[in-house]
N, C-alpha and C. Protein backbone atom coordinates (compact mmCIF):
# COMPACT_ATOMS: atom_id res chain seq x y z
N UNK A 1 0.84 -1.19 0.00
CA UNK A 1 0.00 0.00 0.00
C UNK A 1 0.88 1.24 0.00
N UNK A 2 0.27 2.75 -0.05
CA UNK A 2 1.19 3.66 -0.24
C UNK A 2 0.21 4.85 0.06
N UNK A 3 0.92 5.56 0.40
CA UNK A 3 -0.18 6.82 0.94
C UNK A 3 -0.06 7.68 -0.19
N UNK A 4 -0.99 8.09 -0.73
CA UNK A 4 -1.15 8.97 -1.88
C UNK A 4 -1.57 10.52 -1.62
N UNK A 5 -1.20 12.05 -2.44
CA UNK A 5 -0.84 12.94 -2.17
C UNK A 5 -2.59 13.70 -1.99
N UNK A 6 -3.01 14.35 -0.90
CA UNK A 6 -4.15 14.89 -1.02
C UNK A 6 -4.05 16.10 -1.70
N UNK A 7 -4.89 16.10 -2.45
CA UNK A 7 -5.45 17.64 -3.30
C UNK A 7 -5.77 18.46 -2.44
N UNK A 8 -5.65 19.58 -2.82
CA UNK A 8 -5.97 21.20 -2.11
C UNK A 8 -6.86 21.60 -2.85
N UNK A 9 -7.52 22.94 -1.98
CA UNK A 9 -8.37 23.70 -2.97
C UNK A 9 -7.78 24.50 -3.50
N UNK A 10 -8.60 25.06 -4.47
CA UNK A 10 -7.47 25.25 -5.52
C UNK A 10 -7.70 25.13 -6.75
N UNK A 11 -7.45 23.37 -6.42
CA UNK A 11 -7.08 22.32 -7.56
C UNK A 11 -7.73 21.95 -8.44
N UNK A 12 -8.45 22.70 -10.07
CA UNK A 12 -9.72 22.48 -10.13
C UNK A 12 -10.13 20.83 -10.59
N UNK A 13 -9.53 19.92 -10.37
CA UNK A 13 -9.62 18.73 -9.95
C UNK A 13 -11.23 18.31 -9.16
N UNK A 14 -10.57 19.45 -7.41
CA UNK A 14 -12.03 19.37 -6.47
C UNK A 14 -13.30 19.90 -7.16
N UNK A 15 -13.37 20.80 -8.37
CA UNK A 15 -14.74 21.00 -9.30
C UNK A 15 -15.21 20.40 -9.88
N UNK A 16 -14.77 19.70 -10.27
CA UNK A 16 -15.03 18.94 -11.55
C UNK A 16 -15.76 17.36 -10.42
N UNK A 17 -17.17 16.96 -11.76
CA UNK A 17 -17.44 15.77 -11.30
C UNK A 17 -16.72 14.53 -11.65
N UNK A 18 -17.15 13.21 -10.91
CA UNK A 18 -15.97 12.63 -11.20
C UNK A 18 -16.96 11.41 -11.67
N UNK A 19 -16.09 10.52 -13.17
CA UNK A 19 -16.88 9.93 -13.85
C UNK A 19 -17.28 8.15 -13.00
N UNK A 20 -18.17 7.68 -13.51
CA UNK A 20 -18.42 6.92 -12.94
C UNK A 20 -17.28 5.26 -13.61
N UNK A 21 -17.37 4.44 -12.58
CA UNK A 21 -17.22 3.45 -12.47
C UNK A 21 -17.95 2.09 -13.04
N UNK A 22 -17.73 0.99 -13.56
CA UNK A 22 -18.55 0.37 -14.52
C UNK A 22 -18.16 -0.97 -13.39
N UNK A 23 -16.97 -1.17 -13.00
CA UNK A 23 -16.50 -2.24 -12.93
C UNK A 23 -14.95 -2.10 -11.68
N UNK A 24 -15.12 -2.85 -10.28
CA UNK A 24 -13.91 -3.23 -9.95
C UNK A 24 -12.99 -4.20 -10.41
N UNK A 25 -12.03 -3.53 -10.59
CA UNK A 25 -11.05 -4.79 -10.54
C UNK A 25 -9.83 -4.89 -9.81
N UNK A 26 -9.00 -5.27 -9.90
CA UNK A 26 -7.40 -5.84 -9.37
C UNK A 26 -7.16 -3.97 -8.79
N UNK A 27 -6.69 -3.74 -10.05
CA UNK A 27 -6.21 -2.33 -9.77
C UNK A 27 -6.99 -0.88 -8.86
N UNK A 28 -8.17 -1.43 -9.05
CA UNK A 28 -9.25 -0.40 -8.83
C UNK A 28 -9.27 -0.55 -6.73
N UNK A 29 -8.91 -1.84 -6.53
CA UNK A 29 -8.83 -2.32 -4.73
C UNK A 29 -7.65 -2.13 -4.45
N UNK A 30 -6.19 -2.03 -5.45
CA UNK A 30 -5.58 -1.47 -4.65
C UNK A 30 -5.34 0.43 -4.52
N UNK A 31 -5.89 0.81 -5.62
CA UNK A 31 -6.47 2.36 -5.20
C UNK A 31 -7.33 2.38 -3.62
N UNK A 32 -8.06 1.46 -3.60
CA UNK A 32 -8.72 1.64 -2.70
C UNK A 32 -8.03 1.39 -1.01
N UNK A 33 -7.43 0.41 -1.31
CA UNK A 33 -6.11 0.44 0.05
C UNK A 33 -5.35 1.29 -0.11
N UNK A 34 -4.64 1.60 -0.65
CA UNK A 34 -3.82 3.13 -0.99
C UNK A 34 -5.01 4.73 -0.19
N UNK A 35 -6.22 4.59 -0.93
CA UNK A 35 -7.04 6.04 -0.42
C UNK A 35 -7.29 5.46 1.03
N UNK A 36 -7.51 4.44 2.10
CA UNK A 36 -7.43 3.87 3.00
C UNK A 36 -6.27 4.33 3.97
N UNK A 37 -5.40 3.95 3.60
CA UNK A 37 -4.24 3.96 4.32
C UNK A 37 -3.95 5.71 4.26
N UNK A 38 -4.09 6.51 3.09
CA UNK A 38 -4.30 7.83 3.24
C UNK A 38 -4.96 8.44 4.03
N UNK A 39 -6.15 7.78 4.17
CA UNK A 39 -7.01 8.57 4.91
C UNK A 39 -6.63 8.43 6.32
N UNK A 40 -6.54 7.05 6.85
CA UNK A 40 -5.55 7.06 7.91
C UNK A 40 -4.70 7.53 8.75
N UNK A 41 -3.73 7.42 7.71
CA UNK A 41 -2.72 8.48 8.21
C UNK A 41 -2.66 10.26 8.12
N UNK A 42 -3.93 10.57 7.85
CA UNK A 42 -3.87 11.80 7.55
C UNK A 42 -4.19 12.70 8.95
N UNK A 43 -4.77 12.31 9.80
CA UNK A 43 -6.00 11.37 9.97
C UNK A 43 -7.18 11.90 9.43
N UNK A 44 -8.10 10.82 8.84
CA UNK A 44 -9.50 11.29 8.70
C UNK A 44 -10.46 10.26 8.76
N UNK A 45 -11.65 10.76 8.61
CA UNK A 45 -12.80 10.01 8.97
C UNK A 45 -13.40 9.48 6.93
N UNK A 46 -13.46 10.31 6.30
CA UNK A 46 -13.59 9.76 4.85
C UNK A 46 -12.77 10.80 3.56
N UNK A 47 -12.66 9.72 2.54
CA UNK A 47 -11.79 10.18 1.19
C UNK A 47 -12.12 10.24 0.01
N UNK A 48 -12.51 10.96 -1.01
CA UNK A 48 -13.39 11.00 -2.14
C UNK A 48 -11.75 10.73 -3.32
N UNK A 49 -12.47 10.11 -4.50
CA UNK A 49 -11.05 10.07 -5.47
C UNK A 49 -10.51 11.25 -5.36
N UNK A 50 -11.66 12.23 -6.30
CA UNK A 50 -11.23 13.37 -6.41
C UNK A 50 -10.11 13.47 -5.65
N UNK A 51 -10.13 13.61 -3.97
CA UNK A 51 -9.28 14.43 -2.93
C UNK A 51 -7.68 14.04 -3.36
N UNK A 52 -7.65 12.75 -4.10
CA UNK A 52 -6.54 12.36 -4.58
C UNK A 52 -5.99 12.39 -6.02
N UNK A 53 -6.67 13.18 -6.51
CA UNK A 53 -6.55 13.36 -7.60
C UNK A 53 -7.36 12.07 -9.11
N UNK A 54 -8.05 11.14 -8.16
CA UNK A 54 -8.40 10.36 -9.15
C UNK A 54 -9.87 10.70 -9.53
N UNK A 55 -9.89 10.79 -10.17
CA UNK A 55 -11.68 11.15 -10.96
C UNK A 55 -12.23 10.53 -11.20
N UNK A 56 -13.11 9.40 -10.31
CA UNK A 56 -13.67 8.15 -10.45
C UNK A 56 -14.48 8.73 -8.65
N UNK A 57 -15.40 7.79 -9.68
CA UNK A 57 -16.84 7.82 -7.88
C UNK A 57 -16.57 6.52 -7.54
N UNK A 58 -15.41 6.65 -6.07
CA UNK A 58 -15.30 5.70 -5.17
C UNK A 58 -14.77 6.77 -3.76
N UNK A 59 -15.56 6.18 -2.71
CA UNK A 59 -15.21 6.91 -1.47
C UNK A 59 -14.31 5.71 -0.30
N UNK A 60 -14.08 6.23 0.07
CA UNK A 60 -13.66 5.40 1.25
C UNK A 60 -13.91 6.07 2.85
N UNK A 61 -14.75 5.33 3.79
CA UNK A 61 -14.99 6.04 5.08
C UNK A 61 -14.57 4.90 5.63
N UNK A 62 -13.94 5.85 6.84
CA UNK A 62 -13.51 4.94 8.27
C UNK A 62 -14.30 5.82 9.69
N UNK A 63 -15.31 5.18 10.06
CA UNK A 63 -16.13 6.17 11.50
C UNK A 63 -15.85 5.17 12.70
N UNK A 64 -15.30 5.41 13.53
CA UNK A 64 -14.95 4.99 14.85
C UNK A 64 -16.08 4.90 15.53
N UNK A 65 -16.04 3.54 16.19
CA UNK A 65 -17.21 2.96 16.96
C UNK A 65 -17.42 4.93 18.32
N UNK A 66 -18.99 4.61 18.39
CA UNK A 66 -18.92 6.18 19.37
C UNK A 66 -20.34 5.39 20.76
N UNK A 67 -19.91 4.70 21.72
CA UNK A 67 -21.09 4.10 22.52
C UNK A 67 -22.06 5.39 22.77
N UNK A 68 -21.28 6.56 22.99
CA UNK A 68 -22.30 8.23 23.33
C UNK A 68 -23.51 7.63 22.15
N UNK A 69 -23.15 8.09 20.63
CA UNK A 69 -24.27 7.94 19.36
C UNK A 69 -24.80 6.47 18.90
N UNK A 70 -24.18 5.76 19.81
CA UNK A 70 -24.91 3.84 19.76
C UNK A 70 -24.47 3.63 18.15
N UNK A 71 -22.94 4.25 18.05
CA UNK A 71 -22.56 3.92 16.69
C UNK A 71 -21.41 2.67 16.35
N UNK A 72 -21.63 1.77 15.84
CA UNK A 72 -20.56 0.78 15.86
C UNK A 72 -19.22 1.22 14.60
N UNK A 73 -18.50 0.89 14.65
CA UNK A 73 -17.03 1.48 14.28
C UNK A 73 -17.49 0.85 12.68
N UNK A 74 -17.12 1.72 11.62
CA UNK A 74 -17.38 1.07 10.11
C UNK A 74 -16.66 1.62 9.48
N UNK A 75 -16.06 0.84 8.60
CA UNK A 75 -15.59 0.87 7.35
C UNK A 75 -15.41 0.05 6.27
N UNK A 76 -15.77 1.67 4.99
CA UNK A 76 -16.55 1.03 4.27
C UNK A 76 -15.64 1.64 2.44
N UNK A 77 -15.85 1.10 1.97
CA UNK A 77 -15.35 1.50 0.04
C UNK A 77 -16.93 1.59 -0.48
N UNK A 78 -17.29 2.91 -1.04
CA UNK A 78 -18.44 2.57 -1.99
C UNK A 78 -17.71 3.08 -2.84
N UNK A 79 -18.51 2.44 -4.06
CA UNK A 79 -18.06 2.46 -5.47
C UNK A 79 -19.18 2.85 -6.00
N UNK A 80 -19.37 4.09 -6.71
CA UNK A 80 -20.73 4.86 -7.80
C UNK A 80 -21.33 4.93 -6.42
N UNK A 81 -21.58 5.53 -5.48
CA UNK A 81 -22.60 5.86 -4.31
C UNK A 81 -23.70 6.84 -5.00
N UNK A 82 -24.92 6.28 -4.30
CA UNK A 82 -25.90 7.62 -4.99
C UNK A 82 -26.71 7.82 -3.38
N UNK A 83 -26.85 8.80 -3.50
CA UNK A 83 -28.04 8.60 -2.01
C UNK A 83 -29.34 8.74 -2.82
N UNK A 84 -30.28 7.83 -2.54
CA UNK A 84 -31.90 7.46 -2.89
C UNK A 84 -32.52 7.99 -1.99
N UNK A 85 -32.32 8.36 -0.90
CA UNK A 85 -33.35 8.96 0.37
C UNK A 85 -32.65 9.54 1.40
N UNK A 86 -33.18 10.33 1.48
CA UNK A 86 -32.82 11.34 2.73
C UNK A 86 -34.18 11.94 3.49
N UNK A 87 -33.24 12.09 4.88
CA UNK A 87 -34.96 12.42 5.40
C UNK A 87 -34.12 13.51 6.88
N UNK A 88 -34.90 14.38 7.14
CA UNK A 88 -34.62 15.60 8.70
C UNK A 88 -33.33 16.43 7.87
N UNK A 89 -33.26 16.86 9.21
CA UNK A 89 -31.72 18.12 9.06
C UNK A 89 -31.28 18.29 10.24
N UNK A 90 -30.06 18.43 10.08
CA UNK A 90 -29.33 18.14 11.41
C UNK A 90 -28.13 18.88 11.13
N UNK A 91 -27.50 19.54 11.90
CA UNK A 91 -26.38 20.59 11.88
C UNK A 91 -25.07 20.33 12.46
N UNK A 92 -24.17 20.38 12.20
CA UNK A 92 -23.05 20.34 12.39
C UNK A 92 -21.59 20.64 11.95
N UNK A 93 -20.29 20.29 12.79
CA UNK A 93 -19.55 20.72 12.54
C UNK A 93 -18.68 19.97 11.37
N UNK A 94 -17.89 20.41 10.23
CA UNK A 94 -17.44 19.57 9.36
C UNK A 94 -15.93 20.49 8.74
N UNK A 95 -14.92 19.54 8.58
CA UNK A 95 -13.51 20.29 8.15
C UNK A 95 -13.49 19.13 6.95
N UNK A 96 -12.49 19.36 6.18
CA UNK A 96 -11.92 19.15 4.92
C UNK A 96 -10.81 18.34 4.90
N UNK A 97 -9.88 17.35 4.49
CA UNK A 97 -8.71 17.07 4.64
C UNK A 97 -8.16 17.58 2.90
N UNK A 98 -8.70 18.21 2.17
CA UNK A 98 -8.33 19.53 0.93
C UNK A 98 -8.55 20.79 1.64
N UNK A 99 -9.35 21.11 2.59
CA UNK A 99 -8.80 22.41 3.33
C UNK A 99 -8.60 22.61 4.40
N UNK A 100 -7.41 22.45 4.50
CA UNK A 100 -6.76 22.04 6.04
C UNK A 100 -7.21 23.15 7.01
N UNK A 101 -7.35 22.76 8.17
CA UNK A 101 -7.82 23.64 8.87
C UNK A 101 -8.93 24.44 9.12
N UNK A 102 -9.78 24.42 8.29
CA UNK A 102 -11.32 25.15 8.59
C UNK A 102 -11.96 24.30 8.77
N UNK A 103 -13.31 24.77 9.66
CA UNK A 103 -14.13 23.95 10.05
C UNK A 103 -15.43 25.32 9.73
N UNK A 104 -16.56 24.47 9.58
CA UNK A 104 -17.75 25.07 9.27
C UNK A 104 -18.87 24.36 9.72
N UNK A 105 -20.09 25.06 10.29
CA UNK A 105 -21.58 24.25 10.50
C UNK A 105 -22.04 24.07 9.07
N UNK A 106 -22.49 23.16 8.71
CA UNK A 106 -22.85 22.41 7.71
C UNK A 106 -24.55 22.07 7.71
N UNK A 107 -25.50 22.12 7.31
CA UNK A 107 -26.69 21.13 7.55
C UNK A 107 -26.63 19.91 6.75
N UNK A 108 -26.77 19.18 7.14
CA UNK A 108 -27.13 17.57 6.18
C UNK A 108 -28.46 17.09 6.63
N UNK A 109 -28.67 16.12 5.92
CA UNK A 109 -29.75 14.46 6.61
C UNK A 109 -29.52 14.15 7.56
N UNK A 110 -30.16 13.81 8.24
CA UNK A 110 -29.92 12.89 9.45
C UNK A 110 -30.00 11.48 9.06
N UNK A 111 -30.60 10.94 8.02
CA UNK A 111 -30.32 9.71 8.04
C UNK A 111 -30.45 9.74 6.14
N UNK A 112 -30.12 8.99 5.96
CA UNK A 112 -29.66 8.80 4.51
C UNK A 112 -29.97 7.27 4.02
N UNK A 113 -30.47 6.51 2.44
CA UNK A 113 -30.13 5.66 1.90
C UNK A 113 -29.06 5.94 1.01
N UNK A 114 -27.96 4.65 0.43
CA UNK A 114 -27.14 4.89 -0.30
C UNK A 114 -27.26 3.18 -0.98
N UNK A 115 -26.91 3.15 -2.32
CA UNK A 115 -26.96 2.82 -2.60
C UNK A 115 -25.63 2.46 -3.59
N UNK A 116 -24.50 1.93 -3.49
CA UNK A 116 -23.75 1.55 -4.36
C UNK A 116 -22.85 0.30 -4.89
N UNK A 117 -21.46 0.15 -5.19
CA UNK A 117 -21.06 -1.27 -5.53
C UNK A 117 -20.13 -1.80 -4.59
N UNK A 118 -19.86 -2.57 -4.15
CA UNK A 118 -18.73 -2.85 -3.27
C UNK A 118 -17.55 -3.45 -4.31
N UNK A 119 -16.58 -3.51 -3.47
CA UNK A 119 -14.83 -4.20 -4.21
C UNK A 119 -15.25 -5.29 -5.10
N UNK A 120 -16.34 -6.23 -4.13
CA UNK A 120 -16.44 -7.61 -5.25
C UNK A 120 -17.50 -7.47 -6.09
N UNK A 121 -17.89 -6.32 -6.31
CA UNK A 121 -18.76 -5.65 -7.86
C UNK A 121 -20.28 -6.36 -7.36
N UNK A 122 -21.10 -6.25 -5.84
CA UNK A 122 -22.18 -6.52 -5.51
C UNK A 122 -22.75 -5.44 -4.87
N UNK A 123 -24.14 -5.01 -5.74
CA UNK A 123 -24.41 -4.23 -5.33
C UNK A 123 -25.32 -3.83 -4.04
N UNK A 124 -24.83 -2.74 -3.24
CA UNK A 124 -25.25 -3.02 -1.72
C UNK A 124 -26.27 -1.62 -1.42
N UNK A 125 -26.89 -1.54 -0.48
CA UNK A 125 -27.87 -0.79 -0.32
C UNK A 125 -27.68 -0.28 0.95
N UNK A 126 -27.74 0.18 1.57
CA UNK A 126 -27.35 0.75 3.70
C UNK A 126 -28.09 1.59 3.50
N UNK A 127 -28.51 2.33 4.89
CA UNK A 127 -29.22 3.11 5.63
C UNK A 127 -28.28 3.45 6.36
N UNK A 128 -27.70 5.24 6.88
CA UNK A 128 -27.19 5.36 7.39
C UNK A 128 -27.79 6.58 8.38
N UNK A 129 -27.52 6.44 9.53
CA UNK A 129 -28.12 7.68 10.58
C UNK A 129 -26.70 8.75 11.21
N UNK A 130 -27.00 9.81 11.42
CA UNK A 130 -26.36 10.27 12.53
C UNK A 130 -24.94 10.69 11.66
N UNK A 131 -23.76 10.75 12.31
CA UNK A 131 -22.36 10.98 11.61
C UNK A 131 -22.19 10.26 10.77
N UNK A 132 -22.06 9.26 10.42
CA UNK A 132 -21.70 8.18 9.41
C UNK A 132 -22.38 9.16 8.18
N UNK A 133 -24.08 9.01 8.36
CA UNK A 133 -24.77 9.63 7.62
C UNK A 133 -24.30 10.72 6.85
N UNK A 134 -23.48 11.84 7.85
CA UNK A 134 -22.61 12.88 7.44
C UNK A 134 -21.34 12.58 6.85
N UNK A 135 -20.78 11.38 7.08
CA UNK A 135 -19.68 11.47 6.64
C UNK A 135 -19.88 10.61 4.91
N UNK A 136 -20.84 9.92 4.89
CA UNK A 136 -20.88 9.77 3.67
C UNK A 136 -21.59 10.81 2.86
N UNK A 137 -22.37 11.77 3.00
CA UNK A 137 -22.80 13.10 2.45
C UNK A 137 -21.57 14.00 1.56
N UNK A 138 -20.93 14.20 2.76
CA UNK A 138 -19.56 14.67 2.73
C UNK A 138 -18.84 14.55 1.43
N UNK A 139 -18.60 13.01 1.65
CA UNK A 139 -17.90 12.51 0.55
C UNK A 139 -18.35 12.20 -1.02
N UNK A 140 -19.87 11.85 -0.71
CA UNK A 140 -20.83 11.75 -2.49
C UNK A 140 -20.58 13.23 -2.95
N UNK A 141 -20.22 14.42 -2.35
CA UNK A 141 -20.84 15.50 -2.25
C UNK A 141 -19.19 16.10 -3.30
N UNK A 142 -17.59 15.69 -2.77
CA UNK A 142 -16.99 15.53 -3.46
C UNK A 142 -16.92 15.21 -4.97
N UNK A 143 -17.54 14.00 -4.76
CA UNK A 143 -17.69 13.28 -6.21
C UNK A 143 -18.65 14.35 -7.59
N UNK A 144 -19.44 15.29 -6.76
CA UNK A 144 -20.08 16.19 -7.94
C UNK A 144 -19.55 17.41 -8.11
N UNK A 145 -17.79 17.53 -7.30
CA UNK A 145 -17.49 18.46 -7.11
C UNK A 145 -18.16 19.81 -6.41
N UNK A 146 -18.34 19.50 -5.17
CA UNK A 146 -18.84 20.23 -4.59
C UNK A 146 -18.54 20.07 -2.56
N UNK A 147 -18.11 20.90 -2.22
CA UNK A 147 -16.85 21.37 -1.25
C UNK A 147 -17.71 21.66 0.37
N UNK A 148 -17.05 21.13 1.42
CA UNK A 148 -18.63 21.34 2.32
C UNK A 148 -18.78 22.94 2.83
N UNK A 149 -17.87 23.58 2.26
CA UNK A 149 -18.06 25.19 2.48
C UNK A 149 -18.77 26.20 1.34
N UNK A 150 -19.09 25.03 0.34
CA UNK A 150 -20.55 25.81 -0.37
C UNK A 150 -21.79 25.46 0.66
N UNK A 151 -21.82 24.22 0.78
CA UNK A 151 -23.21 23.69 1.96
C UNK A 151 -23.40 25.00 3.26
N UNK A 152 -21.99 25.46 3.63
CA UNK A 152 -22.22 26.14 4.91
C UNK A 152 -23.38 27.48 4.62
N UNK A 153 -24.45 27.67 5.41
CA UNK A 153 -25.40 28.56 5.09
C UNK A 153 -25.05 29.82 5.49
N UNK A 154 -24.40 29.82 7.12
CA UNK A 154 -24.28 31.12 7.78
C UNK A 154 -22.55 30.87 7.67
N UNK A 155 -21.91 31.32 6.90
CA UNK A 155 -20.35 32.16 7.07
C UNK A 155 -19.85 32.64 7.66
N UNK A 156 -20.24 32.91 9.06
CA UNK A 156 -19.49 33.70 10.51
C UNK A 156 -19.46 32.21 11.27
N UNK A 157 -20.01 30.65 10.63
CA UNK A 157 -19.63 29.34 11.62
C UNK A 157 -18.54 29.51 10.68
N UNK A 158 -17.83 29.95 9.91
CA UNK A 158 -16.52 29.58 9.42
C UNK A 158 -15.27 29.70 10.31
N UNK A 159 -14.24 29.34 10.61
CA UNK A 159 -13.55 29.35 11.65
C UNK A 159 -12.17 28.22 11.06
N UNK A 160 -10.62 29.16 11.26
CA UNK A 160 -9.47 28.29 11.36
C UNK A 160 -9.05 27.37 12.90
N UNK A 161 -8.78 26.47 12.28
CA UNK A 161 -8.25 25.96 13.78
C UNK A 161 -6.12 26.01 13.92
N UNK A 162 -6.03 25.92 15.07
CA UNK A 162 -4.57 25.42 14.65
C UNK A 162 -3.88 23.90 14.55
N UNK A 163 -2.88 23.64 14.14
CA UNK A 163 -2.55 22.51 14.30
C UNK A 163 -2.67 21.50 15.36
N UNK A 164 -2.22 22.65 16.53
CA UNK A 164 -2.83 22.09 18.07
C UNK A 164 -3.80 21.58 18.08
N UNK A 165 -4.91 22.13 17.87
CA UNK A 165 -6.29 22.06 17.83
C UNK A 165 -6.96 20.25 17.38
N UNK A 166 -6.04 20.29 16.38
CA UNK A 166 -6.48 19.60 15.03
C UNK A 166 -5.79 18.26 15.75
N UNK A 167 -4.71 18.34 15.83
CA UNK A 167 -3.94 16.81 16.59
C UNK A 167 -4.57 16.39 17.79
N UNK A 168 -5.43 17.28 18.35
CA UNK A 168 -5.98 16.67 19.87
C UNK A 168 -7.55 16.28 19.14
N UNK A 169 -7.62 16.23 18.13
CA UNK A 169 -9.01 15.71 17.85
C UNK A 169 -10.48 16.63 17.97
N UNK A 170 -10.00 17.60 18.18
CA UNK A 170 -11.19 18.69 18.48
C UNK A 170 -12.07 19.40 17.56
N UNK A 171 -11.30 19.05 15.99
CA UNK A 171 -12.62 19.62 15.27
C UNK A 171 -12.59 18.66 14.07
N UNK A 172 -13.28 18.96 12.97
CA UNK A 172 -13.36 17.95 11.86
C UNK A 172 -12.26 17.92 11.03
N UNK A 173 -12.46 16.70 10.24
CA UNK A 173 -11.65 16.23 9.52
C UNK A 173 -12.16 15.52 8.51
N UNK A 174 -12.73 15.74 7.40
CA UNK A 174 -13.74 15.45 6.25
C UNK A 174 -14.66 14.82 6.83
N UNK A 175 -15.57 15.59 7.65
CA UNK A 175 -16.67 14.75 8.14
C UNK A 175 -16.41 15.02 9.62
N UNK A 176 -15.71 14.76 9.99
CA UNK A 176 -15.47 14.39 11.92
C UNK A 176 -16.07 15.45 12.62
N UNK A 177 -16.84 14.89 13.65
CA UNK A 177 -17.09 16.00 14.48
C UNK A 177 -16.35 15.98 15.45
């Protein structure tokens, strides 16, 4: 595996939508351990191609089990994700791992269907509630080129953090609250 270089904004890479996927194969899973192990070590909670420069609709999320939100720890590769249903609104905090350091209130779903392909090319369906919910928003939201600081409504939740900040876990990180 290999950690691959995250895109900035900027880059009009992050504009642009990113084309779809027909088919996994060999090469396409180890992109996907590669955006994995990126996201990882970056640290983050999820990774759109785009963020890496690849232009293909595949995400990768990693959400840490949370007993507070009765959330069990997941991770997941969708491949072509679409969300089919969404339902409420729910507010929160959300940062970028393409723009380092800001964080913004965001509104999303509170709970979401998604619908896409997994590694072994079967197609899977989930229901997702709560953060997860957000963190895959987040990331489909990439894929149409579109950045979670267009989503932000009110522009005075915009806010830098410092590095400090950011290593003790205190604000987001593509998705993280």
């Amino acid at each position: 595996m290999a950690r691959l270089e995250i895109v900035l904004e900027g880059d009009p890479r992050l504009r642009q939508k990113a084309t779809r996927i027909k088919h996994a194969d060999e090469s396409l899973r180890k992109i996907a351990a590669d955006m994995h192990e990126t996201m990882d070590a970056a640290p983050g909670v999820g990774l759109a191609g785009p963020q890496v420069g690849l232009m293909r609709r595949i995400v990768v999320v990693h959400v840490p089990k949370d007993e507070e939100e009765e959330q069990e720890e997941v991770r997941l590769t969708l491949i072509d994700p679409e969300i089919v249903k969404s339902q409420g609104k729910v507010y929160g905090q959300e940062g970028c791992l393409s723009i380092p350091r800001w964080v913004g209130e965001v509104p999303r779903a509170e709970t979401i269907t998604v619908k896409a392909i997994d590694l072994d090319n079967k197609h899977i369906r989930l229901k997702a509630r709560g953060y997860l919910a957000r963190v895959i928003q987040h990331e489909v939201d990439h894929l149409d080129g579109i950045l979670f600081v267009d989503r932000v409504e009110d522009r005075s939740t915009l806010f830098q953090v410092t590095e400090d900040e950011l290593s003790k876990d205190e604000y987001a990180v593509d998705g993280e609250e």
